[in-house]
PDB file of N, CA and C in Angstrom:
ATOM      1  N   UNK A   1      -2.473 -10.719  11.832  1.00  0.00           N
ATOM      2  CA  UNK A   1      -2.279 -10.775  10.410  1.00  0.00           C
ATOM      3  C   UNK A   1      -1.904 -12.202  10.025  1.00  0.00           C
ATOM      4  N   UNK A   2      -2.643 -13.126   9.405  1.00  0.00           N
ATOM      5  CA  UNK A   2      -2.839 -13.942   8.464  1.00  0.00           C
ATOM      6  C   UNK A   2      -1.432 -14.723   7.492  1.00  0.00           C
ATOM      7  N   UNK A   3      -1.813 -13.243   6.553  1.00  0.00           N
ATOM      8  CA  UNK A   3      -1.340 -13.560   5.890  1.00  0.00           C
ATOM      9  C   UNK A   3       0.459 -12.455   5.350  1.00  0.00           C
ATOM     10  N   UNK A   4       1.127 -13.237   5.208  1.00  0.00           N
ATOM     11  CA  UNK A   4       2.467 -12.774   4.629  1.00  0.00           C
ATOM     12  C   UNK A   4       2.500 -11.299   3.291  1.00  0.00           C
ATOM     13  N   UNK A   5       3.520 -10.304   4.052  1.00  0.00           N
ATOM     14  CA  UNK A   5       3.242  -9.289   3.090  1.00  0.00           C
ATOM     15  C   UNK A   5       3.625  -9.402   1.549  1.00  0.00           C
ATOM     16  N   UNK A   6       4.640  -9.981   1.690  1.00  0.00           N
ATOM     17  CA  UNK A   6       5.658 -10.296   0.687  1.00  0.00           C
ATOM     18  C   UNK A   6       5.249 -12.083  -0.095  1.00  0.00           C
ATOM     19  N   UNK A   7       5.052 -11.944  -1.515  1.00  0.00           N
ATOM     20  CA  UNK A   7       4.727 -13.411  -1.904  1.00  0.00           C
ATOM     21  C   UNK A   7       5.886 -13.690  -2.716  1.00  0.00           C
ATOM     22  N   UNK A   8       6.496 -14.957  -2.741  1.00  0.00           N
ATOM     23  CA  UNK A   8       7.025 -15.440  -3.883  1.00  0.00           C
ATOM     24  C   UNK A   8       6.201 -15.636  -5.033  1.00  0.00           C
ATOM     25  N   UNK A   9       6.598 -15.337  -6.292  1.00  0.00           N
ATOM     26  CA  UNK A   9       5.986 -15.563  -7.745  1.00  0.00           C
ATOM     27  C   UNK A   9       6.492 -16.385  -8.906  1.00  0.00           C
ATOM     28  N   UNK A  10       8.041 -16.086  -8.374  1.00  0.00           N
ATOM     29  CA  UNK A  10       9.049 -16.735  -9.475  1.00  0.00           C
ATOM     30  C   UNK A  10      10.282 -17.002  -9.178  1.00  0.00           C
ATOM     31  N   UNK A  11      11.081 -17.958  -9.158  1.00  0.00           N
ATOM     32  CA  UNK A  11      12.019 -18.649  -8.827  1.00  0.00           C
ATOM     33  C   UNK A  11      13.431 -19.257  -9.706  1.00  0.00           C
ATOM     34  N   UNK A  12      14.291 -19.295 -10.183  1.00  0.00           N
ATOM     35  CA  UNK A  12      15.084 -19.750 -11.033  1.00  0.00           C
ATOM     36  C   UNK A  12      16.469 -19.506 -10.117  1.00  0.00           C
ATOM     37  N   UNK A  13      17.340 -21.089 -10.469  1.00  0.00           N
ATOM     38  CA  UNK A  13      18.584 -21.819 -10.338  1.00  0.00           C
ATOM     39  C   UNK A  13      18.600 -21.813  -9.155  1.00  0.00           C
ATOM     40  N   UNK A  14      20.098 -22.309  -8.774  1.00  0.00           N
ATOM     41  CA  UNK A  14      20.481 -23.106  -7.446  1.00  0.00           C
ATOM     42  C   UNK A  14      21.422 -22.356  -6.751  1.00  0.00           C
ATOM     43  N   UNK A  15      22.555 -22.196  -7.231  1.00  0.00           N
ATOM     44  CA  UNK A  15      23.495 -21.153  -6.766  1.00  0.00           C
ATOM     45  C   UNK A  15      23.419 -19.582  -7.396  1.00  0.00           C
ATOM     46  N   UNK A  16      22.994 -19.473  -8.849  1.00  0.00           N
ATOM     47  CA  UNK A  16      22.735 -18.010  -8.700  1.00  0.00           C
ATOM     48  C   UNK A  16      21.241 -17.628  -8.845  1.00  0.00           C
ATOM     49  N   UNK A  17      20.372 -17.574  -7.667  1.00  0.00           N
ATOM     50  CA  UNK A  17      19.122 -17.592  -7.722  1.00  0.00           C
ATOM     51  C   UNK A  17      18.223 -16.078  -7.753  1.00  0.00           C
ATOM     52  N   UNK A  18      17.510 -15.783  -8.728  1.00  0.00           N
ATOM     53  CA  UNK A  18      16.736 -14.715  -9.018  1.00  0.00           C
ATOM     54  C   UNK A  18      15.141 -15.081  -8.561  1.00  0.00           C
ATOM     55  N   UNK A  19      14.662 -13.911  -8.078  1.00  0.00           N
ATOM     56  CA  UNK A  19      13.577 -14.424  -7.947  1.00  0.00           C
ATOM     57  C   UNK A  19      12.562 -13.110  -8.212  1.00  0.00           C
ATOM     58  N   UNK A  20      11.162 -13.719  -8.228  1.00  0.00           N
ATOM     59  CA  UNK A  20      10.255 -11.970  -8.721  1.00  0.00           C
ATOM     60  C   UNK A  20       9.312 -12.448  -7.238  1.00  0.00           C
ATOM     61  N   UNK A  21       9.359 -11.058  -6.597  1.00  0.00           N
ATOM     62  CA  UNK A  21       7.993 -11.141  -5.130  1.00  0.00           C
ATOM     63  C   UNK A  21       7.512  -9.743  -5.458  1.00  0.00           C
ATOM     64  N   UNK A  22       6.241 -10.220  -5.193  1.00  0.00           N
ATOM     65  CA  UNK A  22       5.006  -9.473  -5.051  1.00  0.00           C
ATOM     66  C   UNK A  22       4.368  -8.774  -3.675  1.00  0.00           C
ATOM     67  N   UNK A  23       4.616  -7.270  -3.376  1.00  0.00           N
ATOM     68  CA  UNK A  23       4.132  -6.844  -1.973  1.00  0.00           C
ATOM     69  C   UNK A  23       2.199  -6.839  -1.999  1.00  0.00           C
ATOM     70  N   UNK A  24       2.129  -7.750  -1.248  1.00  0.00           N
ATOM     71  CA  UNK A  24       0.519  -8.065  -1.378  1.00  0.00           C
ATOM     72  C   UNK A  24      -0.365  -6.931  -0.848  1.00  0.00           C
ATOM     73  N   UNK A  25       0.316  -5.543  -0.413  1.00  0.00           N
ATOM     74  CA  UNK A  25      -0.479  -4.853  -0.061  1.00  0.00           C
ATOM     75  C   UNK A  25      -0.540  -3.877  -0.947  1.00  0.00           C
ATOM     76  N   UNK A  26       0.323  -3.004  -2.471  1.00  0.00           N
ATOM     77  CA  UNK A  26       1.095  -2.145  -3.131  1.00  0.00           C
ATOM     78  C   UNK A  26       0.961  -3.120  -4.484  1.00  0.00           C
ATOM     79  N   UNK A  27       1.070  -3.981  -4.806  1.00  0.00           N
ATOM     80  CA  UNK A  27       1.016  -5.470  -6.164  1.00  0.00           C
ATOM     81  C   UNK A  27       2.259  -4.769  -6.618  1.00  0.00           C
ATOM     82  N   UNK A  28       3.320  -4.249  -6.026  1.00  0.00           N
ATOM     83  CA  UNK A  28       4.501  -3.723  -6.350  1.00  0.00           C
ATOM     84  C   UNK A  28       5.237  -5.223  -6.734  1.00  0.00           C
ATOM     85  N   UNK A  29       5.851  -4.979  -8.173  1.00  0.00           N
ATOM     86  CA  UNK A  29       6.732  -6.720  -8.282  1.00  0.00           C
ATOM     87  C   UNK A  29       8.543  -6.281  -7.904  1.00  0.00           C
ATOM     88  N   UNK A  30       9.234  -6.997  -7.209  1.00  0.00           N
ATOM     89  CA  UNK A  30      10.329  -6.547  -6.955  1.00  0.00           C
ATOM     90  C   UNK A  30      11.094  -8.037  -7.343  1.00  0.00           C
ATOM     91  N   UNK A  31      12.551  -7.401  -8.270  1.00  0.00           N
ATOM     92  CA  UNK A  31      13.753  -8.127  -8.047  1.00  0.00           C
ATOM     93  C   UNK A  31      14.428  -8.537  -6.862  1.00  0.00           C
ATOM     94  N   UNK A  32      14.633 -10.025  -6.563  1.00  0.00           N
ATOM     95  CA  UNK A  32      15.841 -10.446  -5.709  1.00  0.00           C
ATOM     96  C   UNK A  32      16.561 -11.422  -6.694  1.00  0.00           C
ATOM     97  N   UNK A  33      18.081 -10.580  -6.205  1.00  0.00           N
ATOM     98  CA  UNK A  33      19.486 -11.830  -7.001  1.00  0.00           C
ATOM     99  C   UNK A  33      20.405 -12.267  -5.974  1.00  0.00           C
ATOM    100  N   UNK A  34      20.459 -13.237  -6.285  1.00  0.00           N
ATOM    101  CA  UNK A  34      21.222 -13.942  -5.032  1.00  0.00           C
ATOM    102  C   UNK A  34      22.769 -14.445  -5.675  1.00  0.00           C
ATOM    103  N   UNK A  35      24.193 -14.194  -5.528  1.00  0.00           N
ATOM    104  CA  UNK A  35      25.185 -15.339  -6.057  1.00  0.00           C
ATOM    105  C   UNK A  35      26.316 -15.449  -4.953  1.00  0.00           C
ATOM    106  N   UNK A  36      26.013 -16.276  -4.439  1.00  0.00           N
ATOM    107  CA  UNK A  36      27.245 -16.175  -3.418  1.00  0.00           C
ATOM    108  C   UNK A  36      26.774 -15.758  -2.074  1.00  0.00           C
ATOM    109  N   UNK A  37      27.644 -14.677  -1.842  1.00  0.00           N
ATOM    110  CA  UNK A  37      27.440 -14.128  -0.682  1.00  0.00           C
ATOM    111  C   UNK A  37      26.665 -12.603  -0.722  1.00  0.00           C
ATOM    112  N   UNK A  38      26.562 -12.338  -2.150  1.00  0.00           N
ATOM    113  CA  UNK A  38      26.207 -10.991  -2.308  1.00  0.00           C
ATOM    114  C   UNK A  38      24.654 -11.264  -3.251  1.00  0.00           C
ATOM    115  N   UNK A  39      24.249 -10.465  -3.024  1.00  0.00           N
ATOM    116  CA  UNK A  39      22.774 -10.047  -3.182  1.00  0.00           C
ATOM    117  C   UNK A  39      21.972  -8.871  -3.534  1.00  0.00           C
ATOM    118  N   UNK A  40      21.129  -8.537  -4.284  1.00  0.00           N
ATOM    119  CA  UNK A  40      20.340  -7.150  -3.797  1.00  0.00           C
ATOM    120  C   UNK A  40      18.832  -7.395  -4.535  1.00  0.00           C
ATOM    121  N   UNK A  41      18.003  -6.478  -4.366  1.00  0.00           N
ATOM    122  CA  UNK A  41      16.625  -6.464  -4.282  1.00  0.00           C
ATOM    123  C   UNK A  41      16.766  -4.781  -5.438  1.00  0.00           C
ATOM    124  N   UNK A  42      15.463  -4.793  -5.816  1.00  0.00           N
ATOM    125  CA  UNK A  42      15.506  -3.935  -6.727  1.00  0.00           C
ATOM    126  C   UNK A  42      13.721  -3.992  -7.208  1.00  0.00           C
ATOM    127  N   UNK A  43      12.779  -2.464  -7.555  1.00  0.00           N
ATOM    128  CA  UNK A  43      11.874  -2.972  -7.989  1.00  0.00           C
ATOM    129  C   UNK A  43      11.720  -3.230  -9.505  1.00  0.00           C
ATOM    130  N   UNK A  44      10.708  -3.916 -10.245  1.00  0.00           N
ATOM    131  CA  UNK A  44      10.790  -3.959 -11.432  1.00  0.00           C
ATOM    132  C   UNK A  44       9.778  -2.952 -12.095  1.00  0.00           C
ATOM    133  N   UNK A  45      10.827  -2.219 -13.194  1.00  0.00           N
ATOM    134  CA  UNK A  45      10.250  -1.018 -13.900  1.00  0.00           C
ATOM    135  C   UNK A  45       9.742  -1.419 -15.391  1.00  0.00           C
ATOM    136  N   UNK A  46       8.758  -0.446 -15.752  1.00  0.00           N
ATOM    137  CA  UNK A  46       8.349  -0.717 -16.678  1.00  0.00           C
ATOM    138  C   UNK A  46       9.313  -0.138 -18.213  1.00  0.00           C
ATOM    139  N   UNK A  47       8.820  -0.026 -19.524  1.00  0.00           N
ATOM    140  CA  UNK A  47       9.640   0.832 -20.333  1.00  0.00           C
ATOM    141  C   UNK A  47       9.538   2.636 -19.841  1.00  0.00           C
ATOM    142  N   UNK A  48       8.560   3.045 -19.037  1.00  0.00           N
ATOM    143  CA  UNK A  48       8.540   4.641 -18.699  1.00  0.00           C
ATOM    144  C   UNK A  48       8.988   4.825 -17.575  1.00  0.00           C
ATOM    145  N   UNK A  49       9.919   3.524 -17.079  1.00  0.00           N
ATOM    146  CA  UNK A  49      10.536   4.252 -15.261  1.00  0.00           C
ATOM    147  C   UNK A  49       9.315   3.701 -14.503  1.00  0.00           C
ATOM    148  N   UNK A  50       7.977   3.178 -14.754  1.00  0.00           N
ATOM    149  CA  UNK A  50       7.193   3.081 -13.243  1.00  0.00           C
ATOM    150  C   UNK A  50       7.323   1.898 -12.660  1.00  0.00           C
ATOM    151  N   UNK A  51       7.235   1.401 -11.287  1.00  0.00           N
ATOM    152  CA  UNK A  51       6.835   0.283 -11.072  1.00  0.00           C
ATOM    153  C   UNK A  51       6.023  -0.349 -11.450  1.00  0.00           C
ATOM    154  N   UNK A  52       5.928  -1.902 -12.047  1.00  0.00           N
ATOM    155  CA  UNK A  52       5.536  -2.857 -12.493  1.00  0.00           C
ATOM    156  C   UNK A  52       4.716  -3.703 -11.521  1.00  0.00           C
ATOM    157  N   UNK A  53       3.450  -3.102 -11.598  1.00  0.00           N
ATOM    158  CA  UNK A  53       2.377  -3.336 -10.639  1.00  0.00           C
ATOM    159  C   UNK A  53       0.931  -4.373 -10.816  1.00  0.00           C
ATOM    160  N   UNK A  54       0.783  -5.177 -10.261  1.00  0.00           N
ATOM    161  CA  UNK A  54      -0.045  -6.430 -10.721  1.00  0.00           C
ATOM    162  C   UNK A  54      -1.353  -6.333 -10.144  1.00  0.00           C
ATOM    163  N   UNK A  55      -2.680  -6.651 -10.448  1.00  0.00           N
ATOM    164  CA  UNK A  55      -3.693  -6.767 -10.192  1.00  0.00           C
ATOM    165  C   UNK A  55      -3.914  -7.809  -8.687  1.00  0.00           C
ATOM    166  N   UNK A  56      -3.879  -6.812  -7.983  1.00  0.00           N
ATOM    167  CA  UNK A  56      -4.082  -7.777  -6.456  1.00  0.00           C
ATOM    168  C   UNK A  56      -5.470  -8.499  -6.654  1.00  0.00           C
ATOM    169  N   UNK A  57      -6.697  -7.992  -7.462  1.00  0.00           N
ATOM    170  CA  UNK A  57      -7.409  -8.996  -7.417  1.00  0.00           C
ATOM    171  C   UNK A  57      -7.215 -10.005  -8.466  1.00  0.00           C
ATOM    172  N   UNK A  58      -6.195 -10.587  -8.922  1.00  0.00           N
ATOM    173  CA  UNK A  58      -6.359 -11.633  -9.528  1.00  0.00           C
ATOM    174  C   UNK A  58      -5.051 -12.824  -8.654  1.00  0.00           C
ATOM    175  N   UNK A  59      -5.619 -13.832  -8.889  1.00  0.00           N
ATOM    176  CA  UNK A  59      -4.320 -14.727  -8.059  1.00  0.00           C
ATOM    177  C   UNK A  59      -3.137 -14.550  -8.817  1.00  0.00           C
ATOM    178  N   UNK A  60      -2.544 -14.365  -7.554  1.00  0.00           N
ATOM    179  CA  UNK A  60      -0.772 -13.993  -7.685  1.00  0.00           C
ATOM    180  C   UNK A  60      -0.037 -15.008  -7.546  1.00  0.00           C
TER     181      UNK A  60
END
């Protein structure tokens, strides 16, 4: 395998860093928050509860 399952998409700050990744196999978009020492991951929902899912064929 090539290529990485998980992509970075989006990135913001230095010490409290958020970021949006994309599972390249699912186009599932998921939350990571970072501040300190503590952290968590989370997926991103739409307004009806679903996951917030991206067109794998278009560049991510």
């Amino acid at each position: 395998m090539d290529e990485e399952r998980f992509k970075k998409t989006y990135t913001q700050g230095k010490l409290n860093v958020t970021e949006i990744w994309v599972d390249q196999e699912t186009g599932v978009q998921y939350l990571f928050h970072i501040a300190g020492y503590a952290g968590g991951l989370t997926p991103l929902l739409d307004a009806d509860g679903k996951p917030c899912i991206v067109d794998l064929t278009q560049e991510v």
